[in-house]
N, C-alpha and C. Protein backbone atom coordinates (compact mmCIF):
# COMPACT_ATOMS: atom_id res chain seq x y z
N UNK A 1 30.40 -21.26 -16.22
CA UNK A 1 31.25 -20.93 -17.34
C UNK A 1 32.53 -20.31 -16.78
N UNK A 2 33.56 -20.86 -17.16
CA UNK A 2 34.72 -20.20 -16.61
C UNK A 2 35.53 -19.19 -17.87
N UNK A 3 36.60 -18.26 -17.81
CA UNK A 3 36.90 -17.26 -18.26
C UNK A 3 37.27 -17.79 -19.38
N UNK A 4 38.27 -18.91 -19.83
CA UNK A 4 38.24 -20.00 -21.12
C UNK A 4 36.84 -19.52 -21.99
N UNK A 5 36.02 -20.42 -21.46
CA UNK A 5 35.03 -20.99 -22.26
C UNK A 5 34.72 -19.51 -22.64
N UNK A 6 34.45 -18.38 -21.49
CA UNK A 6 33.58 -17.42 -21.96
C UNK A 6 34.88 -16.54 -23.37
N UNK A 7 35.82 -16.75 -22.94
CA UNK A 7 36.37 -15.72 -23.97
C UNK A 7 36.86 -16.67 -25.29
N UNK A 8 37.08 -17.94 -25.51
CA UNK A 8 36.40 -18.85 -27.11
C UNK A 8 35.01 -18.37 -27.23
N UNK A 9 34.18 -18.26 -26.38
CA UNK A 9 32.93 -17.87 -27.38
C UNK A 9 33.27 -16.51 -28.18
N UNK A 10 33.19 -15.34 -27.08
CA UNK A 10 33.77 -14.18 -27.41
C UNK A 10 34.35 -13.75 -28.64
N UNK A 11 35.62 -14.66 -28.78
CA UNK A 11 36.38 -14.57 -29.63
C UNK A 11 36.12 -15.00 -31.06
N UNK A 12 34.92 -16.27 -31.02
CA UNK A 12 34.58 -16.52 -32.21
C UNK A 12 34.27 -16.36 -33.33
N UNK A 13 35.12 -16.52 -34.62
CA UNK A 13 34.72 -15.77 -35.58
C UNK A 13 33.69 -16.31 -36.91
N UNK A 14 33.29 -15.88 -38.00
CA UNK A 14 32.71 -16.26 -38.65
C UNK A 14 33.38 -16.74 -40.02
N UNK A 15 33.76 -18.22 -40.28
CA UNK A 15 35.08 -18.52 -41.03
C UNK A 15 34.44 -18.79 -42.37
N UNK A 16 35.55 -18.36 -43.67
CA UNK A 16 35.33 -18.84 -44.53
C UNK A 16 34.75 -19.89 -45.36
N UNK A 17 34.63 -20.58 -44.52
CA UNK A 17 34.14 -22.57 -44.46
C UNK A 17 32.54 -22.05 -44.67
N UNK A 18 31.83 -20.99 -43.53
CA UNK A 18 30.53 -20.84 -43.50
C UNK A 18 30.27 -19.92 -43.71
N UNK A 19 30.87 -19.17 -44.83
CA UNK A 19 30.51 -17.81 -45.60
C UNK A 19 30.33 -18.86 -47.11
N UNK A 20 30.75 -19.41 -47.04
CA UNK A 20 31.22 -20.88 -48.52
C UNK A 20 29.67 -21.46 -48.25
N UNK A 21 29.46 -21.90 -47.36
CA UNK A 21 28.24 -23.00 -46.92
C UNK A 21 26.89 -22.28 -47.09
N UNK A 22 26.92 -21.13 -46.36
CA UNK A 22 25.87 -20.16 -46.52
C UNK A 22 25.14 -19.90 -47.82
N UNK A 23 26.64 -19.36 -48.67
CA UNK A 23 26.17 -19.06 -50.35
C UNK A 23 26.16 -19.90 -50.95
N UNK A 24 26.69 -21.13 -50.63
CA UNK A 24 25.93 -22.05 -51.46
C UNK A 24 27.19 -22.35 -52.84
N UNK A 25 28.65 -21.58 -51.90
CA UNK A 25 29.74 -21.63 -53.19
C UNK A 25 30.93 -22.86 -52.18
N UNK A 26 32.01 -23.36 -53.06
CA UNK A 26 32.96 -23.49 -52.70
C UNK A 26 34.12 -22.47 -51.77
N UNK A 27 34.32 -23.28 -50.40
CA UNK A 27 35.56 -22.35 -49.79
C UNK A 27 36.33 -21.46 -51.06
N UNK A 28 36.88 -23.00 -51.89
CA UNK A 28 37.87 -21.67 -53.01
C UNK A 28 37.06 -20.39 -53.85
N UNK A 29 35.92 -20.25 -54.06
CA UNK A 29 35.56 -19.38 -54.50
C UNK A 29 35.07 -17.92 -53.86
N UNK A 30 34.86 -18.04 -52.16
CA UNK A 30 35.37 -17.29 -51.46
C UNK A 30 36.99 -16.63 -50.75
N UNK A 31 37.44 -17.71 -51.34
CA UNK A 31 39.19 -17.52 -50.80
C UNK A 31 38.97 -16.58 -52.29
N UNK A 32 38.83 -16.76 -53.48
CA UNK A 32 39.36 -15.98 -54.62
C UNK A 32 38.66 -14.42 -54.94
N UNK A 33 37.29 -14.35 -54.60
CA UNK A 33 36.82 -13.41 -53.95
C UNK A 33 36.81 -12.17 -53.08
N UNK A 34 37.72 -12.70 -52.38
CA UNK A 34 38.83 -12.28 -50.80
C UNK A 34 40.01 -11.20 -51.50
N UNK A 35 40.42 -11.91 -52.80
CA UNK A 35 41.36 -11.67 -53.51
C UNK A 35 41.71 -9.62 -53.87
N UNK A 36 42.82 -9.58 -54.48
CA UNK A 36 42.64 -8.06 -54.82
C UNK A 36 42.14 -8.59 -56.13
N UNK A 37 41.31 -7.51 -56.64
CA UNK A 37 40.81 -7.73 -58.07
C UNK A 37 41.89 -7.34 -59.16
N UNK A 38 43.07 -7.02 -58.91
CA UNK A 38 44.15 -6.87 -60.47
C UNK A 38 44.54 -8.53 -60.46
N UNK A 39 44.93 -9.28 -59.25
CA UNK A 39 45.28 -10.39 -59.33
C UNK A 39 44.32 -11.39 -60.34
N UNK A 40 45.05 -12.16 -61.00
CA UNK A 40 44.75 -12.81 -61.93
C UNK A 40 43.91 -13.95 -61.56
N UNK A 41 43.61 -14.49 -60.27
CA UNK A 41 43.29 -15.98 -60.04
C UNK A 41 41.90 -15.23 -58.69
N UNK A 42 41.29 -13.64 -58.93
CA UNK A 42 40.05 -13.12 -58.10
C UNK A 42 39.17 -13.70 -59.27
N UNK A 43 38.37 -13.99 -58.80
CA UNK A 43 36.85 -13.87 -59.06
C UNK A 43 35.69 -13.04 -58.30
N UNK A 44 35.25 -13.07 -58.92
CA UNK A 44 33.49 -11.78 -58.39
C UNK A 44 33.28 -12.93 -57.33
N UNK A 45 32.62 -12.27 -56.11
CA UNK A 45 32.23 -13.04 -54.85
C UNK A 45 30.75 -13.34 -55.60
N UNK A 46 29.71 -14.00 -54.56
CA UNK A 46 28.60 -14.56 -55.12
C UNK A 46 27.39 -13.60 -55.03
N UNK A 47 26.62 -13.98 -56.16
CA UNK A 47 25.85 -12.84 -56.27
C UNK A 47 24.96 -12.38 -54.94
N UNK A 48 24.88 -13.29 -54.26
CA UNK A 48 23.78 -13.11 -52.67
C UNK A 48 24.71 -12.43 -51.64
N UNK A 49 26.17 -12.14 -52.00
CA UNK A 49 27.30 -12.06 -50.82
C UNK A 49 26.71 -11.14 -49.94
N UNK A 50 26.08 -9.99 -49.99
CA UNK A 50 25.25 -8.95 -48.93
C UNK A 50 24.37 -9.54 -48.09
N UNK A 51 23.16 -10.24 -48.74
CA UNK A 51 22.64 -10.93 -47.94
C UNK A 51 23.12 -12.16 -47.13
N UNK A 52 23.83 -13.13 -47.66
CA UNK A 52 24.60 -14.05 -46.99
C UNK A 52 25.20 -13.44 -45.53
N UNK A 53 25.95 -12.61 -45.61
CA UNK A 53 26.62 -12.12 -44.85
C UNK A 53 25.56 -11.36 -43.25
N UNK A 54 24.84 -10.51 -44.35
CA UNK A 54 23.84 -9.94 -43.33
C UNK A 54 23.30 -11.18 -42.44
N UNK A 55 23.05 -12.25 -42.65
CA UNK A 55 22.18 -13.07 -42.25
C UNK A 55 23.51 -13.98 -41.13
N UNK A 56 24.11 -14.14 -41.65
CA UNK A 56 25.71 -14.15 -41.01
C UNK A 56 25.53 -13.90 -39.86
N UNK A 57 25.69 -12.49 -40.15
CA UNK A 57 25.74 -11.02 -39.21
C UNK A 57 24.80 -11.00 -37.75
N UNK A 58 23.39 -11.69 -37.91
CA UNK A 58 22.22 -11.91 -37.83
C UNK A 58 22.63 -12.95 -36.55
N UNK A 59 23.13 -13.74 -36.98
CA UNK A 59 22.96 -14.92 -36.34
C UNK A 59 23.79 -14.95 -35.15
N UNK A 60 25.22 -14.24 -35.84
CA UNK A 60 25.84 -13.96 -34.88
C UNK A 60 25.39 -13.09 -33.62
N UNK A 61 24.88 -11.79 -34.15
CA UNK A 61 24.56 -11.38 -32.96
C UNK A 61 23.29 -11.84 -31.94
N UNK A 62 22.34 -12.89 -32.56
CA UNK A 62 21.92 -13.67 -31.50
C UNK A 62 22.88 -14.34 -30.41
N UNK A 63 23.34 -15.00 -31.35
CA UNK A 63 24.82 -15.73 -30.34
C UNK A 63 25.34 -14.84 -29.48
N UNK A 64 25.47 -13.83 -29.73
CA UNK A 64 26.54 -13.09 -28.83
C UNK A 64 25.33 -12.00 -27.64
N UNK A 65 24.11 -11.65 -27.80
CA UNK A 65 23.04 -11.54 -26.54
C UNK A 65 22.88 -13.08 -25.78
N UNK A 66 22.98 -13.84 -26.11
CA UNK A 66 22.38 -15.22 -25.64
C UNK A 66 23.61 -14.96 -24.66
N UNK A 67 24.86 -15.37 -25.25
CA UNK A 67 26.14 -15.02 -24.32
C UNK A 67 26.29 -14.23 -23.43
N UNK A 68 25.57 -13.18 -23.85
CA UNK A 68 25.68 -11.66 -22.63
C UNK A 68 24.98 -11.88 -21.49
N UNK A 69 23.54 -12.71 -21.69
CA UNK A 69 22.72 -13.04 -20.94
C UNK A 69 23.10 -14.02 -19.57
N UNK A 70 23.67 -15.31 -20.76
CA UNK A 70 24.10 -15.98 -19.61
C UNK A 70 25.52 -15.77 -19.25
N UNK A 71 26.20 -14.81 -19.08
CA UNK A 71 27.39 -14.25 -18.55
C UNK A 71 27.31 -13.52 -17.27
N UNK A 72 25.63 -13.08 -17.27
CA UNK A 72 25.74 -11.47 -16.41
C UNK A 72 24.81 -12.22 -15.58
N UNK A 73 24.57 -13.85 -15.53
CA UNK A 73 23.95 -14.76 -14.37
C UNK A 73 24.90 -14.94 -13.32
């Protein structure tokens, strides 16, 4: 693994696309979500958004020991 590859993993984040996919909503209904709530065009995020996320959260940090592991080979 060279310093590239290792710091795109690193850097990787957890995108809207699969916070959308996860809950089971449309990207736009997380983009509106995102929103400030006086703005006219927010909606309430989805009712699972804690858990979604946690599990998110979850996955990621497998990803990121797996990484540590094979970094410190």
């Amino acid at each position: 693994m060279d310093f590239k590859e290792a710091t795109d993993i690193l850097t990787r984040r957890i995108t809207a696309d699969e916070i959308a996919e996860a809950a089971g909503v449309s990207i736009s209904s997380i983009a509106r979500a995102r929103l400030e709530p006086s703005s006219s065009a927010y909606r309430s995020p989805p009712e699972n958004w804690q858990s979604v996320l946690a599990q998110l959260a979850r996955e990621r940090i497998r990803e990121l020991e797996a990484f540590a592991k094979r970094i410190e080979r």
